[in-house]
N, C-alpha and C. Protein backbone atom coordinates (compact mmCIF):
# COMPACT_ATOMS: atom_id res chain seq x y z
N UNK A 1 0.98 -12.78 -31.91
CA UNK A 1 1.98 -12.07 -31.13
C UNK A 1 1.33 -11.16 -30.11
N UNK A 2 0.44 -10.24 -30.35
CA UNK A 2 -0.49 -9.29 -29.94
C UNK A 2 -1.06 -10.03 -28.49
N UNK A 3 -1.52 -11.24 -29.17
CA UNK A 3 -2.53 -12.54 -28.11
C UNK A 3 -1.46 -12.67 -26.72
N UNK A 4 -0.43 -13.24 -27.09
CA UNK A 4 0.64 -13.43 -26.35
C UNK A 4 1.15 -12.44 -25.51
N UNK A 5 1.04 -10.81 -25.60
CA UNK A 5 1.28 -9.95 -24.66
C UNK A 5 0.27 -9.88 -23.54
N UNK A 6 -1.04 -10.19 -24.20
CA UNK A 6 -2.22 -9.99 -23.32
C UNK A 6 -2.12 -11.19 -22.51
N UNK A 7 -1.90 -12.37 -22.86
CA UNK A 7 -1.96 -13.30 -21.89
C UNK A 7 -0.89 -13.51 -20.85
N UNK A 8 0.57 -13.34 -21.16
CA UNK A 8 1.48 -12.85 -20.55
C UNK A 8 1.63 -11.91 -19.58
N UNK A 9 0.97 -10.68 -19.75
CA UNK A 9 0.57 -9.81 -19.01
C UNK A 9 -0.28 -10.17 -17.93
N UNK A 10 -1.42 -10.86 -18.37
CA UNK A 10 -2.28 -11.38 -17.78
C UNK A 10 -1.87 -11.98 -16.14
N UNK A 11 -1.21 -13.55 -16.74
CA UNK A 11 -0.67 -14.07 -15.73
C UNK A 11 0.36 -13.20 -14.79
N UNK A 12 1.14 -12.62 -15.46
CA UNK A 12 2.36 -11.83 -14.49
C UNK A 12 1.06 -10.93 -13.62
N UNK A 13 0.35 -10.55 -13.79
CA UNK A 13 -0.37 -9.07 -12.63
C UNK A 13 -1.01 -10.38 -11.62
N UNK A 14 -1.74 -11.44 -12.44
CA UNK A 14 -2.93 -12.49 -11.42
C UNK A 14 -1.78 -13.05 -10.63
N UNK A 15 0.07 -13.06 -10.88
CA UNK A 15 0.98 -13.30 -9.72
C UNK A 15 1.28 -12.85 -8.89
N UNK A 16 1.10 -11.03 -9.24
CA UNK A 16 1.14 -10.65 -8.37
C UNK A 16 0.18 -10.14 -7.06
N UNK A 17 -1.08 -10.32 -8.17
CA UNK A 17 -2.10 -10.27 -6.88
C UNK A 17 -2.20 -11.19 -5.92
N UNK A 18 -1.94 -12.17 -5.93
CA UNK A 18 -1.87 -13.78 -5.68
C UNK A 18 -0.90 -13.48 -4.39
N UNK A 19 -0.10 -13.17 -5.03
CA UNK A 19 1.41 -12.78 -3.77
C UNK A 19 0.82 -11.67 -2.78
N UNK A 20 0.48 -10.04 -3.41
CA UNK A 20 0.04 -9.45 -2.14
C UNK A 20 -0.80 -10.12 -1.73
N UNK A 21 -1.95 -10.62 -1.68
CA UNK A 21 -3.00 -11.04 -0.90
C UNK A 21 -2.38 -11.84 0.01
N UNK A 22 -1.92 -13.19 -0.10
CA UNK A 22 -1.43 -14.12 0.48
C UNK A 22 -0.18 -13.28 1.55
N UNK A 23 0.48 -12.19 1.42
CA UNK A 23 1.07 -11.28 2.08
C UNK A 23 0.99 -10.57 3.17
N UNK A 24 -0.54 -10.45 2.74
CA UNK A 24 -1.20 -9.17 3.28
C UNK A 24 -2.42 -10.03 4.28
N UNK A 25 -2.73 -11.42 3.62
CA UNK A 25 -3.57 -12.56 4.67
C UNK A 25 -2.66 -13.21 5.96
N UNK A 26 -1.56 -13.95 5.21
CA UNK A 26 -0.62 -14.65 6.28
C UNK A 26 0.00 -14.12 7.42
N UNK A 27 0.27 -12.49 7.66
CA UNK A 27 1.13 -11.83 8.30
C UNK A 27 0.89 -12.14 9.79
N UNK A 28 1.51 -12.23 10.68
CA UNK A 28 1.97 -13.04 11.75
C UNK A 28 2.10 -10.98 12.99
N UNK A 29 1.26 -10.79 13.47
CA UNK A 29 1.37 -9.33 14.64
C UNK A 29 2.85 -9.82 15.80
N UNK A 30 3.75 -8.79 15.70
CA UNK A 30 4.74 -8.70 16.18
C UNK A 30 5.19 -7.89 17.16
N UNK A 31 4.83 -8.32 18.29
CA UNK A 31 4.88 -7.10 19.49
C UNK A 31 6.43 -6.78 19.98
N UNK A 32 6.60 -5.81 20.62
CA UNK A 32 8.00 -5.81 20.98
C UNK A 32 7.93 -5.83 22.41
N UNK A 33 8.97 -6.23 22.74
CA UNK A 33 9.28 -6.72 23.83
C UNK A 33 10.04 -5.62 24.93
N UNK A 34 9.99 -5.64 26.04
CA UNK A 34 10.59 -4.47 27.07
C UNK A 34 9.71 -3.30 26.54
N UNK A 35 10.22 -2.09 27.40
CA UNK A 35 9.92 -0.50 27.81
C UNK A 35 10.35 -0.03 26.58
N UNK A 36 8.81 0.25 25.85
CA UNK A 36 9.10 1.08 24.08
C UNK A 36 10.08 2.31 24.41
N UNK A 37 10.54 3.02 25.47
CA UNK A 37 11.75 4.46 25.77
C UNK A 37 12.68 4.05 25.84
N UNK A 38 13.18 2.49 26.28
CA UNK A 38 14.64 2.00 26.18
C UNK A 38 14.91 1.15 24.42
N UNK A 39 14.07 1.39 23.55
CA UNK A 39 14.03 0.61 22.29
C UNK A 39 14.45 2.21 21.74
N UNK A 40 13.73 3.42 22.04
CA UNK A 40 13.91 4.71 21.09
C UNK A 40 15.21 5.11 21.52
N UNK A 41 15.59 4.77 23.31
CA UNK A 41 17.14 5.47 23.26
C UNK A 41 17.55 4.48 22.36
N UNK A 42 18.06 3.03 22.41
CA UNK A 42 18.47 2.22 21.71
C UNK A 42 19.04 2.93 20.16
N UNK A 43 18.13 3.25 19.74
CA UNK A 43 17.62 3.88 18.68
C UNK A 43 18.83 5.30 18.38
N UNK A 44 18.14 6.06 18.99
CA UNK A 44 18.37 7.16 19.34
C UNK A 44 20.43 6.92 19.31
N UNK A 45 20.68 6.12 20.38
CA UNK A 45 22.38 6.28 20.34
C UNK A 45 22.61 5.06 19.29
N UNK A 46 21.93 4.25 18.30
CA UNK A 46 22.79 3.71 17.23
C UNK A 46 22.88 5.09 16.08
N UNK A 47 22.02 5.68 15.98
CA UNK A 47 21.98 6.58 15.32
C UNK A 47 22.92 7.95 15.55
N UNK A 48 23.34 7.61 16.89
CA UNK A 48 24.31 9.07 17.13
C UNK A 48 25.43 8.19 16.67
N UNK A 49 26.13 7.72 17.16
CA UNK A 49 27.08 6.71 16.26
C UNK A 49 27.41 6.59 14.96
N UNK A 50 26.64 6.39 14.76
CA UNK A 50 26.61 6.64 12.90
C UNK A 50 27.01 7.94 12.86
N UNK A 51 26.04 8.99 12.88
CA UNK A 51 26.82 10.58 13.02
C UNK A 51 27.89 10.71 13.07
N UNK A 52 28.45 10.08 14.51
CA UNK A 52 29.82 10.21 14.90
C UNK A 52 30.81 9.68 14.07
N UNK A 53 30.51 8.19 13.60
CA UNK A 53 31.35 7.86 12.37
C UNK A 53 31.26 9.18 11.69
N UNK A 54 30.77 9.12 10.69
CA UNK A 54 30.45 10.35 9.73
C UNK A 54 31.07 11.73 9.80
N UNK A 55 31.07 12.14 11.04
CA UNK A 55 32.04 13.41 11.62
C UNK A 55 33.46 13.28 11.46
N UNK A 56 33.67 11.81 12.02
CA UNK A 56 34.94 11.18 11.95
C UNK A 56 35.98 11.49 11.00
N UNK A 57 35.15 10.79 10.20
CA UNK A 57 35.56 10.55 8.65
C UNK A 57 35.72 11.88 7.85
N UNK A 58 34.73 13.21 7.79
CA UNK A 58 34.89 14.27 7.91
C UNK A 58 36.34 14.91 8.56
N UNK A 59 36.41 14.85 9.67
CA UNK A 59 37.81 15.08 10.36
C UNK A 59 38.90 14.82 9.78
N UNK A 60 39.13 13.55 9.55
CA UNK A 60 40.25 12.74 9.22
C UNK A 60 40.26 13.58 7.85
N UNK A 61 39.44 14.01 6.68
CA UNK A 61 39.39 14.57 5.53
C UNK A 61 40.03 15.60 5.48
N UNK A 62 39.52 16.52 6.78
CA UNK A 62 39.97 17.72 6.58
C UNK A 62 40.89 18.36 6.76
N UNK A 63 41.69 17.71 8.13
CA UNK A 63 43.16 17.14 8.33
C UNK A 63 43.98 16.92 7.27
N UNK A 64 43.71 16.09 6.44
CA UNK A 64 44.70 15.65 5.19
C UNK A 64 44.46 17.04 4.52
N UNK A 65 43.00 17.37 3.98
CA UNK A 65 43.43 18.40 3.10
C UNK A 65 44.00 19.38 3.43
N UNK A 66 44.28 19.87 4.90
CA UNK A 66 44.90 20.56 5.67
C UNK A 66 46.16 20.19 5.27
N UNK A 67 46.44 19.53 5.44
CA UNK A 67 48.00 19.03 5.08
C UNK A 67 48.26 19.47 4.15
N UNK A 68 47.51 18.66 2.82
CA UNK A 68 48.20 19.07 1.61
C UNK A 68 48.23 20.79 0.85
N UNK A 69 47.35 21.35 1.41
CA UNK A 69 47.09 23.01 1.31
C UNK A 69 48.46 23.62 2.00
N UNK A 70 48.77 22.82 2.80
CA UNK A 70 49.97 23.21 3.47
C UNK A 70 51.46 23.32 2.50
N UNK A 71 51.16 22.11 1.81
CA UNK A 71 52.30 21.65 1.02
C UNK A 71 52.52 22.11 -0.09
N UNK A 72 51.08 22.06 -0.66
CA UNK A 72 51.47 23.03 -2.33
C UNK A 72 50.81 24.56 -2.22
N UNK A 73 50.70 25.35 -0.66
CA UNK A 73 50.40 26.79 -0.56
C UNK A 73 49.39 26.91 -1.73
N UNK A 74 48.46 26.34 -1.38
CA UNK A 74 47.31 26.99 -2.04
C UNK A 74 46.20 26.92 -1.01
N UNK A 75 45.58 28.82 -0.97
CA UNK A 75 44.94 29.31 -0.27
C UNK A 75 43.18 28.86 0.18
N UNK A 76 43.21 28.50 -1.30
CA UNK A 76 41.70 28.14 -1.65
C UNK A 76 41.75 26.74 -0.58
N UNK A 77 42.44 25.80 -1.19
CA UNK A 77 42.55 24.55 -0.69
C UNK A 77 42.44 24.48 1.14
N UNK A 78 43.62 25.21 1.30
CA UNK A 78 43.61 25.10 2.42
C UNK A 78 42.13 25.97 3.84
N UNK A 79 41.27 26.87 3.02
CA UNK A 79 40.07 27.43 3.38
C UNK A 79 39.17 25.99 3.56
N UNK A 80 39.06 25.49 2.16
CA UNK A 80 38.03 24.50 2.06
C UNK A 80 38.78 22.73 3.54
N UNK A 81 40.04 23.21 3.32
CA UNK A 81 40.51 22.53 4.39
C UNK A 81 39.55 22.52 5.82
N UNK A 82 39.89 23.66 6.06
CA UNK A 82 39.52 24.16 7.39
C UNK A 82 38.17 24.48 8.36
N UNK A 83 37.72 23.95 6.88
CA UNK A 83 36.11 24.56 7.02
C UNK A 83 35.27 23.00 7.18
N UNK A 84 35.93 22.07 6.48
CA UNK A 84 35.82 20.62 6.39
C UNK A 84 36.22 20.17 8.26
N UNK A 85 37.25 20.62 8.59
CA UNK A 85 37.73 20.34 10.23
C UNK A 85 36.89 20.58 10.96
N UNK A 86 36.46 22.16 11.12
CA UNK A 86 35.32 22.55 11.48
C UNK A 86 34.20 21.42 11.35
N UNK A 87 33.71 21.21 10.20
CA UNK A 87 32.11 21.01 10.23
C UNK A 87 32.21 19.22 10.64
N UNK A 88 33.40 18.80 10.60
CA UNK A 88 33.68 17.26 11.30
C UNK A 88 33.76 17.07 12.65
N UNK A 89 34.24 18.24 13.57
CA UNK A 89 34.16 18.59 14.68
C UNK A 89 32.80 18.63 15.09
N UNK A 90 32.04 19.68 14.36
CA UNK A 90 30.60 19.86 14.64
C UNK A 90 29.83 18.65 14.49
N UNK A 91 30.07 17.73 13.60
CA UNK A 91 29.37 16.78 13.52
C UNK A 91 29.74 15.16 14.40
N UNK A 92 31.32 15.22 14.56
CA UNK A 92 31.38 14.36 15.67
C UNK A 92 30.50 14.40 16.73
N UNK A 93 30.71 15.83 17.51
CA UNK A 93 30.42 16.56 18.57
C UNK A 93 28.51 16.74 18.60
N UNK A 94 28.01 16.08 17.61
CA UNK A 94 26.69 16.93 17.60
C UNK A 94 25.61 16.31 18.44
N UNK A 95 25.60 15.18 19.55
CA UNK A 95 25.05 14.68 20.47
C UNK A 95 25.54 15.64 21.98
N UNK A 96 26.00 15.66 21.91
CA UNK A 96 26.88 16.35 23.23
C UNK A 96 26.61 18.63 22.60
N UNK A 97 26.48 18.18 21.71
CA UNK A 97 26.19 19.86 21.60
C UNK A 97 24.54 20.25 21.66
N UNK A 98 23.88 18.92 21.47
CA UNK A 98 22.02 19.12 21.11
C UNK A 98 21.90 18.94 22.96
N UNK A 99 22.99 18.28 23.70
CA UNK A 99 22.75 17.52 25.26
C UNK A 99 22.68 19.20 25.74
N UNK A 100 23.61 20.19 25.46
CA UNK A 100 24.15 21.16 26.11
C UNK A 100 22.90 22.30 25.32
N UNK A 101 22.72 22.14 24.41
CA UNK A 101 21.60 23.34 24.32
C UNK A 101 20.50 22.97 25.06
N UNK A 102 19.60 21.43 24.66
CA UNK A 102 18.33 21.61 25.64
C UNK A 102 18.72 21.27 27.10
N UNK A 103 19.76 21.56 27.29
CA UNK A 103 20.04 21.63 29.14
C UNK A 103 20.08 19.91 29.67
């Protein structure tokens, strides 16, 4: 039984060396193509996007809980409401607010 872990073991690591090497031999250099500053804006605005989703979604949250703080008058609720609107705003908004600070 003992025999059988060691040899088992064995083969599973000599697979995986087998695999990195052959990994790490075969790899194929992949240049990119066009002006590397139009790949980082690229970059740069899929990533504000996403944010902006994210703010979005924030918004739309804080709105409802706005609502419902409204409905069953509770104070707490409706704080954590408002503060949620706020920081969805800020985060929609947060490309156009980083544009306006560094000028």
């Amino acid at each position: 039984m003992n025999r059988f872990k060691k040899t088992s073991s064995k083969i599973i690591f000599s697979i995986y060396t087998t695999l990195v090497i052959a990994l790490t031999a075969f790899t194929i250099p992949v240049m990119a193509s066009g002006d590397p500053i139009t790949v980082v804006n690229n970059l740069s605005t899929f990533i504000f996007g996403l944010i902006r989703a994210l703010g979005l979604i924030l918004l739309g949250f804080g709105i409802v809980q706005v609502g419902l703080s409204l409905k069953s008058h509770d104070p707490s609720q409706r704080a954590n409401g408002f503060l949620t609107l706020a920081g969805g705003i800020i985060i929609t908004f947060a490309k156009e607010i980083l544009n306006l600070i560094a000028g």
